[in-house]
C-alpha atoms as a PDB file:
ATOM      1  CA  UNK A   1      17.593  34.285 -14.430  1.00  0.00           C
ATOM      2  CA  UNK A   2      15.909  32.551 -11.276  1.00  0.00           C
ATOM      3  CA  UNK A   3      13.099  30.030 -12.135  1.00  0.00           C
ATOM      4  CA  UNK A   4       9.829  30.820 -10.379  1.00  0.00           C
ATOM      5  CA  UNK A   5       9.691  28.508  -7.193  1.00  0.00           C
ATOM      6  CA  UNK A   6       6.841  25.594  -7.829  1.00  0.00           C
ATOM      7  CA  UNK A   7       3.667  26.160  -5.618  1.00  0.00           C
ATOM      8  CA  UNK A   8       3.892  24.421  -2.145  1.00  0.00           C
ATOM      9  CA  UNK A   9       1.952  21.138  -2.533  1.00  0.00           C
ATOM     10  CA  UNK A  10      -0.594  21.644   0.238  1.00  0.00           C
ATOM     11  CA  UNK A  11      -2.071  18.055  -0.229  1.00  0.00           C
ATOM     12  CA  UNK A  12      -0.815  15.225  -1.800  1.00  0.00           C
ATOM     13  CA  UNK A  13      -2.279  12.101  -2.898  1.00  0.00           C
ATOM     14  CA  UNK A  14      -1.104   8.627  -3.990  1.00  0.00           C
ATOM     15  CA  UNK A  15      -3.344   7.113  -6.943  1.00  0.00           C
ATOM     16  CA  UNK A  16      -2.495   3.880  -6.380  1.00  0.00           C
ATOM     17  CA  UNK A  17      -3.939   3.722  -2.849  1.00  0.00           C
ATOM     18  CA  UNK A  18      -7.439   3.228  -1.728  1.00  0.00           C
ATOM     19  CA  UNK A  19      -9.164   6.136  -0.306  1.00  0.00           C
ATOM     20  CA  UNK A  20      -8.973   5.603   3.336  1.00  0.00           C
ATOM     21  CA  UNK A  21      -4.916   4.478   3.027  1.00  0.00           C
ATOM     22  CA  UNK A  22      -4.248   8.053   1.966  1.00  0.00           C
ATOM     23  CA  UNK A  23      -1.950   9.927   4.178  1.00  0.00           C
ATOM     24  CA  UNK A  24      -3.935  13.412   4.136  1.00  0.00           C
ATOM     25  CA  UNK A  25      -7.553  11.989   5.156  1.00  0.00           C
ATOM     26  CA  UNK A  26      -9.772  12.793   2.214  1.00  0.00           C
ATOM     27  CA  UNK A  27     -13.899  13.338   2.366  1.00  0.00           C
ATOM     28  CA  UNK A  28     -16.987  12.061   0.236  1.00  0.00           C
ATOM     29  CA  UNK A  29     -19.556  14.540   2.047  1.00  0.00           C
ATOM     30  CA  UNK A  30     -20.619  18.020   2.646  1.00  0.00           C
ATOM     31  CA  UNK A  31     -20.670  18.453   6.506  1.00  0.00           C
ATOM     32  CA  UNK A  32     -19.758  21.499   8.757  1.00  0.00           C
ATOM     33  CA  UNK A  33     -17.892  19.183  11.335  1.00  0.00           C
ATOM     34  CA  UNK A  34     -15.512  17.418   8.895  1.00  0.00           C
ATOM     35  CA  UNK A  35     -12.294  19.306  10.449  1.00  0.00           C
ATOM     36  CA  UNK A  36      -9.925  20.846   8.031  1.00  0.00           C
ATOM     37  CA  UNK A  37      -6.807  18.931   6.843  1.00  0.00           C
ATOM     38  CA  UNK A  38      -4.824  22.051   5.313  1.00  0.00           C
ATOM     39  CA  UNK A  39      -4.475  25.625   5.988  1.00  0.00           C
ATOM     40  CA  UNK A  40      -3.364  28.246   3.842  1.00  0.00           C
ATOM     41  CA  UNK A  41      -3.139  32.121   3.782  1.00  0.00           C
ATOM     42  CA  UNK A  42      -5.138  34.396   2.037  1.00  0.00           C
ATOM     43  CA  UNK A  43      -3.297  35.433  -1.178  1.00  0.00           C
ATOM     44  CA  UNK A  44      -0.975  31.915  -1.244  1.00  0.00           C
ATOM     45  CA  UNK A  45      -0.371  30.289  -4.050  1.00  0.00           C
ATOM     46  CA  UNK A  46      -0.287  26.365  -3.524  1.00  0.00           C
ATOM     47  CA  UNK A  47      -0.920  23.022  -5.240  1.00  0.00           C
ATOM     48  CA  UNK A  48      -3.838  20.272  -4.405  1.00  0.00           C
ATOM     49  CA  UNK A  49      -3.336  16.817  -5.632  1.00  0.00           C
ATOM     50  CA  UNK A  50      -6.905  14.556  -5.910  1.00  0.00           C
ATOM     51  CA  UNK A  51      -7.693  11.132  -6.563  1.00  0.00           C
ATOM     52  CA  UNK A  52     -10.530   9.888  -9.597  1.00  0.00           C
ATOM     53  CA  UNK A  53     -13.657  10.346  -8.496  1.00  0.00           C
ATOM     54  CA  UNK A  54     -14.060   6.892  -8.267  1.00  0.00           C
ATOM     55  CA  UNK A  55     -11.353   6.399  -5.692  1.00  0.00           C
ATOM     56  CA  UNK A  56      -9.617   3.933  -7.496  1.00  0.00           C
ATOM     57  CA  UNK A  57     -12.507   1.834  -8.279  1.00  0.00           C
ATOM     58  CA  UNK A  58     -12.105   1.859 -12.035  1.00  0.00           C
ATOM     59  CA  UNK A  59      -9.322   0.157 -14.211  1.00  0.00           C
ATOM     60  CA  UNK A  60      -6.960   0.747 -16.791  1.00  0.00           C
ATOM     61  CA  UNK A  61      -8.199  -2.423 -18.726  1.00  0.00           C
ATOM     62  CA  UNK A  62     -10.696  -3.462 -21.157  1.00  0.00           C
ATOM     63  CA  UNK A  63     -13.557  -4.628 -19.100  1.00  0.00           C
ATOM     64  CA  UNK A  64     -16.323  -2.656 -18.397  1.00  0.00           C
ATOM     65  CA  UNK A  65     -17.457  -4.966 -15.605  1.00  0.00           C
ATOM     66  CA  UNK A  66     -15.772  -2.313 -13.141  1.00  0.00           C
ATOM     67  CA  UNK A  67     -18.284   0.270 -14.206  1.00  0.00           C
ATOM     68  CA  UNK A  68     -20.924  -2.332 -14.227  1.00  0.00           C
ATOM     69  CA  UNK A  69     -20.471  -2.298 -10.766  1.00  0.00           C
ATOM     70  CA  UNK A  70     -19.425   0.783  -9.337  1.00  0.00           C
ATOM     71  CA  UNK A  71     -19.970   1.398  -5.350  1.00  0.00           C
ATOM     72  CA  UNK A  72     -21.660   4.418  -6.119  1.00  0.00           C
ATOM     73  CA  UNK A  73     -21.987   5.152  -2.594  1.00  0.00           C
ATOM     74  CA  UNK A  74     -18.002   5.577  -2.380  1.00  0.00           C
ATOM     75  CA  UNK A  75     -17.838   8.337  -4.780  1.00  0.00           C
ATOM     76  CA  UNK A  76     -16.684  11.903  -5.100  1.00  0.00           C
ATOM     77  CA  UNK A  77     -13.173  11.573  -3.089  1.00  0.00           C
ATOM     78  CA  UNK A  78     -12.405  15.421  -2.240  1.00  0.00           C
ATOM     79  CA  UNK A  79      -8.771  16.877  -1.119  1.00  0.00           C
ATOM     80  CA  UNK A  80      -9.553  19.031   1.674  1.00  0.00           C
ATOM     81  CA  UNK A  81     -11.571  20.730   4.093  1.00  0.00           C
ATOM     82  CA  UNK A  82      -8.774  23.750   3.460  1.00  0.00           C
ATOM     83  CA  UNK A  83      -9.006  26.557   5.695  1.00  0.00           C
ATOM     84  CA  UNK A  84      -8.997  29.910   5.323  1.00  0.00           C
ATOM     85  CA  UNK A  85      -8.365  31.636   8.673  1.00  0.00           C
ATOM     86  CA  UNK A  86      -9.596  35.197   7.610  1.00  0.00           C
ATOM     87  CA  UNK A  87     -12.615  34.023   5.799  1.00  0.00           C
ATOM     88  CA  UNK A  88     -15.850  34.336   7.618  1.00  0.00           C
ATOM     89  CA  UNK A  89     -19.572  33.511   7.032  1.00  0.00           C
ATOM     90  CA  UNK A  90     -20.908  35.740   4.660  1.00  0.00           C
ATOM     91  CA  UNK A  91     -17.177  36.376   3.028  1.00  0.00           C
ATOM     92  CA  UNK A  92     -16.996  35.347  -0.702  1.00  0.00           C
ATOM     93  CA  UNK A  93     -13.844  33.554  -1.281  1.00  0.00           C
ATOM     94  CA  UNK A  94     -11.979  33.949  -4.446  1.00  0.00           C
ATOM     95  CA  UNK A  95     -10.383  30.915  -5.659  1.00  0.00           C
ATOM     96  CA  UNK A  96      -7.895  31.193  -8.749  1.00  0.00           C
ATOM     97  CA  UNK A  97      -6.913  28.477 -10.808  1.00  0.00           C
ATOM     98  CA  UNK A  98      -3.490  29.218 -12.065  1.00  0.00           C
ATOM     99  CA  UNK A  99      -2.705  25.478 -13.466  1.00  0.00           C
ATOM    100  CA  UNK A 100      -4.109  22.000 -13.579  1.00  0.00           C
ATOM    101  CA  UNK A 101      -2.629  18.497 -14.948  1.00  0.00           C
ATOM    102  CA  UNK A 102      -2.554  15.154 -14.484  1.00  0.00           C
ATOM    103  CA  UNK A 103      -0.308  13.150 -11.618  1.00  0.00           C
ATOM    104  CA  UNK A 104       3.149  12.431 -12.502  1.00  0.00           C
ATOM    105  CA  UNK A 105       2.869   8.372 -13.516  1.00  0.00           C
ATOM    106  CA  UNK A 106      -1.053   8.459 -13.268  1.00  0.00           C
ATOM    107  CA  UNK A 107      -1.745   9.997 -17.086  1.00  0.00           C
ATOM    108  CA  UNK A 108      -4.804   8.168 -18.296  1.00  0.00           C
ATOM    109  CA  UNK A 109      -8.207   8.706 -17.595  1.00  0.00           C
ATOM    110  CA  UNK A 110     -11.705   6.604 -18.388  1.00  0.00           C
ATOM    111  CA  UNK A 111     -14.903   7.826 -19.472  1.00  0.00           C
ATOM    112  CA  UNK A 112     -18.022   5.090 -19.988  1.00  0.00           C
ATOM    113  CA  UNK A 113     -21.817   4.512 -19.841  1.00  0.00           C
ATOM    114  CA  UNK A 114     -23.167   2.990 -16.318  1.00  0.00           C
ATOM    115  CA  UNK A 115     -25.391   0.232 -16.310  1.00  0.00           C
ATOM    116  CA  UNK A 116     -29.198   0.327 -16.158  1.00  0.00           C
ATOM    117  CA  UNK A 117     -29.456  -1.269 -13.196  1.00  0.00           C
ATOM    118  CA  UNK A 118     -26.194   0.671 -11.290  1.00  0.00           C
ATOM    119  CA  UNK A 119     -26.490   4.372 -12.103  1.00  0.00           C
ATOM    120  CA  UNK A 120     -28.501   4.643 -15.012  1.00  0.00           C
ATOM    121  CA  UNK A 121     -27.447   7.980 -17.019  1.00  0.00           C
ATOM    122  CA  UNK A 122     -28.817   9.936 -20.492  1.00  0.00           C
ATOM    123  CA  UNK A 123     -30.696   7.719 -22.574  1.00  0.00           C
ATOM    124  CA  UNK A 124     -30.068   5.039 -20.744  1.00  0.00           C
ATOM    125  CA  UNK A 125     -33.039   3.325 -22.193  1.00  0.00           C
ATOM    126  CA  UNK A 126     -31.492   2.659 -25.466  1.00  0.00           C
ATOM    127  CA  UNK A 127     -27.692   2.046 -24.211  1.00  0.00           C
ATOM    128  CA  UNK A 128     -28.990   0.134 -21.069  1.00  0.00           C
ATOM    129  CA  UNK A 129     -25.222  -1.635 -20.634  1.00  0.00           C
ATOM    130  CA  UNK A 130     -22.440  -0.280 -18.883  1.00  0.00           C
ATOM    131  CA  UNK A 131     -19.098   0.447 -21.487  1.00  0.00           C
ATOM    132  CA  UNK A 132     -15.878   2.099 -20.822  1.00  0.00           C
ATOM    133  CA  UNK A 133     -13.083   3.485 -22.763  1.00  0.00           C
ATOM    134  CA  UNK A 134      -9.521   4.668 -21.501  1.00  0.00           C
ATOM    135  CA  UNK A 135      -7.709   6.834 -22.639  1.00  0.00           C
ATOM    136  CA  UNK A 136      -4.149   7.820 -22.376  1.00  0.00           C
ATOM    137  CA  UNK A 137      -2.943  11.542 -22.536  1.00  0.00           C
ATOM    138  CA  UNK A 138      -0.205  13.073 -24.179  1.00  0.00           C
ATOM    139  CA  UNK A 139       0.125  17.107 -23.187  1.00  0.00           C
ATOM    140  CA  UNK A 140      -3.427  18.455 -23.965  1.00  0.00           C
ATOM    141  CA  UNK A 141      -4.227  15.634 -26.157  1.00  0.00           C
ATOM    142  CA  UNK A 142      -5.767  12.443 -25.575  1.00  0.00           C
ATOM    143  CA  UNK A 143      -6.325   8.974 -27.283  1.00  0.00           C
ATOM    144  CA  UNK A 144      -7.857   5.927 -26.860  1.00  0.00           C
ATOM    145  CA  UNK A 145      -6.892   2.249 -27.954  1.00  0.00           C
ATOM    146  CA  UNK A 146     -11.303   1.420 -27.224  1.00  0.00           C
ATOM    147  CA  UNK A 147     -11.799   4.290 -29.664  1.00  0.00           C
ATOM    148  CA  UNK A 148      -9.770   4.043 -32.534  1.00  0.00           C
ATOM    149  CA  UNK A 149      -8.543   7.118 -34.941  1.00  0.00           C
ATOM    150  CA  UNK A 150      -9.715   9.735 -32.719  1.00  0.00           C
ATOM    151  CA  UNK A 151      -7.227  12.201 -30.823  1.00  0.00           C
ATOM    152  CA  UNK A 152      -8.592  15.554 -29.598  1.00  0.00           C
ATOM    153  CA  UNK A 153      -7.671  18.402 -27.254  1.00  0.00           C
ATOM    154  CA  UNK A 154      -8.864  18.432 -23.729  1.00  0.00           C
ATOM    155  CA  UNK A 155      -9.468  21.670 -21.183  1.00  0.00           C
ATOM    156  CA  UNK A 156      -8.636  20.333 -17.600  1.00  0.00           C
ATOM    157  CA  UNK A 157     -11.551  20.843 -15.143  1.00  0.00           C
ATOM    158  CA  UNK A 158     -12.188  20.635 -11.720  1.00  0.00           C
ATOM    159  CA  UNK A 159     -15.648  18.762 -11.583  1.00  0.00           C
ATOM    160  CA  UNK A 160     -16.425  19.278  -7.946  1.00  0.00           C
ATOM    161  CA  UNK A 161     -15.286  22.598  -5.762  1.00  0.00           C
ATOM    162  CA  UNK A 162     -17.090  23.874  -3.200  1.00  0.00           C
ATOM    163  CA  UNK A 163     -16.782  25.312   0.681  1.00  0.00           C
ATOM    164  CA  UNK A 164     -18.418  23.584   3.876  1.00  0.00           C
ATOM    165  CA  UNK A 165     -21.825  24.223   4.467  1.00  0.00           C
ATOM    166  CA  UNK A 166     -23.628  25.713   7.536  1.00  0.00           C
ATOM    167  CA  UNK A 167     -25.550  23.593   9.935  1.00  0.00           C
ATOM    168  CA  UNK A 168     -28.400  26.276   9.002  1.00  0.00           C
ATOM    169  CA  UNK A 169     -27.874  25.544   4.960  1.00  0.00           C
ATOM    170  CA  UNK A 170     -26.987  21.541   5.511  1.00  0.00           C
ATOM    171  CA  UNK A 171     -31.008  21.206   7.466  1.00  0.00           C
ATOM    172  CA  UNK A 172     -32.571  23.164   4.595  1.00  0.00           C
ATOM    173  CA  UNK A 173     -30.614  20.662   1.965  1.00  0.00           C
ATOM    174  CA  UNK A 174     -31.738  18.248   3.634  1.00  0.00           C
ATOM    175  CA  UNK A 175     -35.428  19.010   3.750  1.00  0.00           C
ATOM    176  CA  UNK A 176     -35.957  20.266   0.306  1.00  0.00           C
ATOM    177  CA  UNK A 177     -34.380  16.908  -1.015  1.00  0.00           C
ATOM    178  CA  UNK A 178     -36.644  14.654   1.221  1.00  0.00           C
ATOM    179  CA  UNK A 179     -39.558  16.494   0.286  1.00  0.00           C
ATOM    180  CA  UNK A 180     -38.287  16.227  -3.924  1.00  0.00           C
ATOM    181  CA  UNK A 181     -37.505  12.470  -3.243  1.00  0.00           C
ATOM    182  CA  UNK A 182     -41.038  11.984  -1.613  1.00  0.00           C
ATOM    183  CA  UNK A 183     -43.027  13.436  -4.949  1.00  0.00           C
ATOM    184  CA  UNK A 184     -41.098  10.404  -6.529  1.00  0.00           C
ATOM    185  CA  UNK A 185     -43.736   7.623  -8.497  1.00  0.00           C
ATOM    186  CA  UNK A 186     -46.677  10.224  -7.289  1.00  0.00           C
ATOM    187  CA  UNK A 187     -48.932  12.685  -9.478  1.00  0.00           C
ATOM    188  CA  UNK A 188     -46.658  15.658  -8.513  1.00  0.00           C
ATOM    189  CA  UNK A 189     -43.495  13.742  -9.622  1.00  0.00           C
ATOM    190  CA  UNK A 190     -41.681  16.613 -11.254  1.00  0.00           C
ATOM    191  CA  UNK A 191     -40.097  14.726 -14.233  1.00  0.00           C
ATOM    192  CA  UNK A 192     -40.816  11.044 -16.450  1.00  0.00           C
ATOM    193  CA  UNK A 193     -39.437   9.042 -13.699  1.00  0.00           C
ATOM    194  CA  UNK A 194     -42.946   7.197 -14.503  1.00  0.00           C
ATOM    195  CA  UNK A 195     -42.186   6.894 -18.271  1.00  0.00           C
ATOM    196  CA  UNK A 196     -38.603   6.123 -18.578  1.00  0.00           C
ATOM    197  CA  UNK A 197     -35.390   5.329 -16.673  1.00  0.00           C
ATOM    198  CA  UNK A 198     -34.027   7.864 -14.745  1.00  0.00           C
ATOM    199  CA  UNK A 199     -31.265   8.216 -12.137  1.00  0.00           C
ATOM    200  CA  UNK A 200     -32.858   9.522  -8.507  1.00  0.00           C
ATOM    201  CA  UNK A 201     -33.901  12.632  -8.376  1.00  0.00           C
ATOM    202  CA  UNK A 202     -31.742  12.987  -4.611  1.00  0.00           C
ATOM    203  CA  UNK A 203     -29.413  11.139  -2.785  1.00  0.00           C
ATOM    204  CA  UNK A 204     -29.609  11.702   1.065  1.00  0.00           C
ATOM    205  CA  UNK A 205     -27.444  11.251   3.694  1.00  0.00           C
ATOM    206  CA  UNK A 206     -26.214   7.802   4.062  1.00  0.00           C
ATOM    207  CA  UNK A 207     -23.323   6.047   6.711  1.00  0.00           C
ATOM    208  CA  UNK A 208     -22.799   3.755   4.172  1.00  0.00           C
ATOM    209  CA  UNK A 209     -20.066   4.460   1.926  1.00  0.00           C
ATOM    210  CA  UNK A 210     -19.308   8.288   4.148  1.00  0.00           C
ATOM    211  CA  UNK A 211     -15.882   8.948   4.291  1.00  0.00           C
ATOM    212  CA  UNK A 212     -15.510  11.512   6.570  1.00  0.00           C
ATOM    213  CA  UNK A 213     -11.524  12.886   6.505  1.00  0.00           C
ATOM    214  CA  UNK A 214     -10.445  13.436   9.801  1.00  0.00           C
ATOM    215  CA  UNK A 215     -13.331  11.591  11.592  1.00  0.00           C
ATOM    216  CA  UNK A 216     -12.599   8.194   9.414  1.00  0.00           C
ATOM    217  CA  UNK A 217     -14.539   6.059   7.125  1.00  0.00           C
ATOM    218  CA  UNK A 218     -17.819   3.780   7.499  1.00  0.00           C
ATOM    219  CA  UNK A 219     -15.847   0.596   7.019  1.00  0.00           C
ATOM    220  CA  UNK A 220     -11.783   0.930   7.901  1.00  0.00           C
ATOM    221  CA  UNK A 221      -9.598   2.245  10.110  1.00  0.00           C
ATOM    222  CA  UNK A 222     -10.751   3.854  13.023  1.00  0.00           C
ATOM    223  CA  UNK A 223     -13.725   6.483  13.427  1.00  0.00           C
ATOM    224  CA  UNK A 224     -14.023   9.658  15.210  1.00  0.00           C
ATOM    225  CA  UNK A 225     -16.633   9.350  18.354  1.00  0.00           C
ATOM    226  CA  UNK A 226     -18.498  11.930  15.885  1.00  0.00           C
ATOM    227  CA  UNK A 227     -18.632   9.935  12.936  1.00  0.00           C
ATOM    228  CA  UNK A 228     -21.728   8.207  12.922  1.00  0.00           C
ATOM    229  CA  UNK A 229     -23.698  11.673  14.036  1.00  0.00           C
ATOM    230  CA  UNK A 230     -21.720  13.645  11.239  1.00  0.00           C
ATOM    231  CA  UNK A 231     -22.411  10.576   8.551  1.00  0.00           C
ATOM    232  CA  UNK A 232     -26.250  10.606   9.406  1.00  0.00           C
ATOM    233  CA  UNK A 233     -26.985  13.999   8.648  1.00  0.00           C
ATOM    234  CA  UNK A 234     -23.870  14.651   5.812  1.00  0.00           C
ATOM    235  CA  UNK A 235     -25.340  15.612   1.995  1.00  0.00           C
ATOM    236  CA  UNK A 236     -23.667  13.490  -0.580  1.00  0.00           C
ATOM    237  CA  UNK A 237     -21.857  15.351  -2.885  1.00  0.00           C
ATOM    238  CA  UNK A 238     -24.441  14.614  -5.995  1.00  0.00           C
ATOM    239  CA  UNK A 239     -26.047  18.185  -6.928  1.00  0.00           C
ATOM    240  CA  UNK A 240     -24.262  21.117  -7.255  1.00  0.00           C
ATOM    241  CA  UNK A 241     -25.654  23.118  -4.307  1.00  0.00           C
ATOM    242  CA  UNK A 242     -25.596  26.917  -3.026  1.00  0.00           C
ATOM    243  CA  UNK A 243     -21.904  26.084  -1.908  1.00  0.00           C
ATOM    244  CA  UNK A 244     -20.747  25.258  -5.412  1.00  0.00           C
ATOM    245  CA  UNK A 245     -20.353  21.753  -5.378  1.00  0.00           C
ATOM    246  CA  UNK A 246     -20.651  19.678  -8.073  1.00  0.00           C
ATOM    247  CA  UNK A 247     -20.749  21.814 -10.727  1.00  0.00           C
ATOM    248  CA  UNK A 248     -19.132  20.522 -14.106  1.00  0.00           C
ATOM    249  CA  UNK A 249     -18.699  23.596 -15.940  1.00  0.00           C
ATOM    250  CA  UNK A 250     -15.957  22.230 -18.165  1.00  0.00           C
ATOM    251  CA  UNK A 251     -14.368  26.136 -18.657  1.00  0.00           C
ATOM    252  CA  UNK A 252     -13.517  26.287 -15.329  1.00  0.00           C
ATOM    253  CA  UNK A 253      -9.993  25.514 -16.197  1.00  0.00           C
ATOM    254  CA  UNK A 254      -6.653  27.453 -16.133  1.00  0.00           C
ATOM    255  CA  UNK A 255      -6.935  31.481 -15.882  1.00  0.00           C
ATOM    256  CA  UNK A 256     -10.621  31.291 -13.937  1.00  0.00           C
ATOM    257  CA  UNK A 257     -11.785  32.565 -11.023  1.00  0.00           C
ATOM    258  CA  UNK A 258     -14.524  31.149  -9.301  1.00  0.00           C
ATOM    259  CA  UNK A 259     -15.927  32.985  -6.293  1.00  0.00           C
ATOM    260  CA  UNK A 260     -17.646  31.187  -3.674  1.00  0.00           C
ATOM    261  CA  UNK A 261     -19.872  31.709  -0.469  1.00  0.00           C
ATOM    262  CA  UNK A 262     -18.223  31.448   2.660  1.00  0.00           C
ATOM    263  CA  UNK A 263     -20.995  29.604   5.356  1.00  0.00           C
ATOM    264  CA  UNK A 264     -18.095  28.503   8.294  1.00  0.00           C
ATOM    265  CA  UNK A 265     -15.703  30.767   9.656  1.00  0.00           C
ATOM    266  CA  UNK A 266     -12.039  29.220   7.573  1.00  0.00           C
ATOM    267  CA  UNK A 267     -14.265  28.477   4.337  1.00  0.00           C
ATOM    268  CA  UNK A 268     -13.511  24.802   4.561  1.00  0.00           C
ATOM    269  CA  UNK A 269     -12.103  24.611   0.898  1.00  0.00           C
ATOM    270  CA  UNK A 270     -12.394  20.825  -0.903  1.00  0.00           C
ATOM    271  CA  UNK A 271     -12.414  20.120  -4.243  1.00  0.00           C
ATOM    272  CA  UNK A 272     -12.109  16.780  -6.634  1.00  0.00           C
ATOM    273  CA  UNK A 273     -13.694  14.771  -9.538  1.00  0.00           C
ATOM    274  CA  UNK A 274     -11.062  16.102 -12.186  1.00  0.00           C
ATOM    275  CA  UNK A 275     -11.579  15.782 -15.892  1.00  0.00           C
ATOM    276  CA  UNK A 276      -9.479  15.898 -18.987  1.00  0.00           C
ATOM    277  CA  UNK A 277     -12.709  16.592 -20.706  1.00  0.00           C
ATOM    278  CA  UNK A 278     -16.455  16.763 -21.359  1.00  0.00           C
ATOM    279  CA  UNK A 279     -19.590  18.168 -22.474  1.00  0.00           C
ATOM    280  CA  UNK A 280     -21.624  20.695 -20.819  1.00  0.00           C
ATOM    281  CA  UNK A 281     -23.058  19.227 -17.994  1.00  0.00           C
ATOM    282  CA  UNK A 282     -21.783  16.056 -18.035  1.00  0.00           C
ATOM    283  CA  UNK A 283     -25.670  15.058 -18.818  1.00  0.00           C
ATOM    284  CA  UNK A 284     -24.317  11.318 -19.843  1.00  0.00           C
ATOM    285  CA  UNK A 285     -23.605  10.589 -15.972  1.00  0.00           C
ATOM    286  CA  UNK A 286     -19.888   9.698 -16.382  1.00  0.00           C
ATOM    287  CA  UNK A 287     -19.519  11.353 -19.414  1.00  0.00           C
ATOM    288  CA  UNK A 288     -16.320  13.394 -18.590  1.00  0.00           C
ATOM    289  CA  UNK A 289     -13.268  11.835 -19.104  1.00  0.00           C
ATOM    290  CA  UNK A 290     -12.369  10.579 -14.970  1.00  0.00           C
ATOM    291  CA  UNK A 291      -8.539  11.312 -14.159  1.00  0.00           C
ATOM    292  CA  UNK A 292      -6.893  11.988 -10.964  1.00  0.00           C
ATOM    293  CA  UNK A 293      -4.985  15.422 -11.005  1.00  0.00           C
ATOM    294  CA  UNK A 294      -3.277  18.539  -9.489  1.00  0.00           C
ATOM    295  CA  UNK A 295      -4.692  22.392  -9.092  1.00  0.00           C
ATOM    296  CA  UNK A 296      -2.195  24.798  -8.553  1.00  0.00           C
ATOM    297  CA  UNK A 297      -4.848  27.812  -6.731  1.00  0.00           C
ATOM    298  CA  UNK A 298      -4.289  31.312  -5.113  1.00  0.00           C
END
């Protein structure tokens, strides 16, 4: 009998280059004008590749110094814009994950506590120092040598997946989160940022750290004569947003189907941040266990 063909690999990534060396540009913002690096048809079945959410940042070592100080403005590397050419504002687009995994030679993956001063996280007030554990997978299990005795099962997640928004839906993102950030260390402050440590409440557009696919990256290579208006005005990739975004439901694994808003005519497909594992929420900050990874989608 004939083996089923493998899914086309749409996008691939190499884990062991930076960010901005890879050869399909990938993106660290939500922006209607980052152009699409992939098509595919509607009813294809294909594979993504993605690098840690980190972009490389963090080591397979035992120092936490790395997560001590993250660039946490160079975070949330995403495989795409993908397009959809029959997908049309207004459209919901049906994504399938059929498979997910780590990369071929890339199969560990670190989880760890950022620093007080870097990131912050839950209860950060009593575990105020950043710590980091790795941990090596075998199949579905996984192990670490910084955590001794304990092997467990993991579901495979994307963290982040989400299509582009609107111009219309980027301006009201925008607003809302200037006028949350703005109630910050005020009577109306809307949660204990007063009383205890807290990460920020928003994170608005920022040039510094934007890498922008197509239209390049705040720092190397060369940049798009668009880059520094799309950078100004581009949401970080932080909340998880009407788009989907960053949503770190940790089910959403092999056999779901997540359905999604179209707001650009393709859809603009991107998705990253993959996990072996972790709670509900991810409420610890980097509490997932970080990997880089493939989705095979339809």
């Amino acid at each position: 009998l004939a083996h089923p063909a493998m899914p086309r690999t749409l996008i691939s990534v190499d884990p062991k280059l930076l960010p901005w060396e890879q050869e399909t540009p990938v993106h660290n913002r939500w922006h209607p004008d980052i152009p699409p690096v992939a098509t595919v048809e509607e009813g294809e079945v294909f594979r993504v590749e993605t690098i840690d959410w980190t972009g490389g940042q963090i080591k397979n070592d035992d120092s936490a110094d790395d997560v001590k100080n993250v660039d946490l403005t160079q975070v949330h590397y995403l495989s795409g814009p993908i397009a959809v050419p029959t997908a049309e504002p207004g459209d919901l687009l049906k994504v399938e994950i059929l498979d997910v995994g780590p990369l071929a030679g890339d199969e560990w993956g670190f989880t760890g506590t950022f620093s007080k001063d870097n990131g912050g996280g839950f209860l950060t007030d009593h575990y105020p120092e950043a710590t980091k554990a790795c941990w090596d997978f075998e199949g579905i299990y996984a192990k670490s040598r910084h955590i001794p005795c304990v092997r467990f099962a993991g579901i495979i997640h994307p963290g982040l997946i989400g299509t582009a928004p609107s111009a219309e839906l980027l301006e009201m993102w925008n607003t809302r989160e200037a006028e949350l950030q703005a109630k910050v260390d005020t009577p109306d402050a809307p949660t204990l940022c007063a009383h205890c440590h807290t990460r920020p409440l928003a994170t608005w557009p920022n040039e510094t750290g934007a890498m922008l696919g197509k239209l390049g990256h705040f720092k190397h290579g060369c940049k798009s004569v668009d880059f520094y208006k799309v950078a100004s005005e581009a949401a970080r990739t932080v909340p998880g947003r009407e788009n989907g975004g960053n949503c770190d439901i940790k089910n959403l694994s092999r056999g779901c189907s997540l359905y999604l808003p179209v707001f650009v005519p393709g859809a603009n497909l991107s998705m990253g941040d993959m996990h072996f594992s972790q709670g509900d929420g991810e409420v610890s900050f980097c509490g997932a266990i970080e990997m880089s990874g493939f989705l095979d989608l339809k």
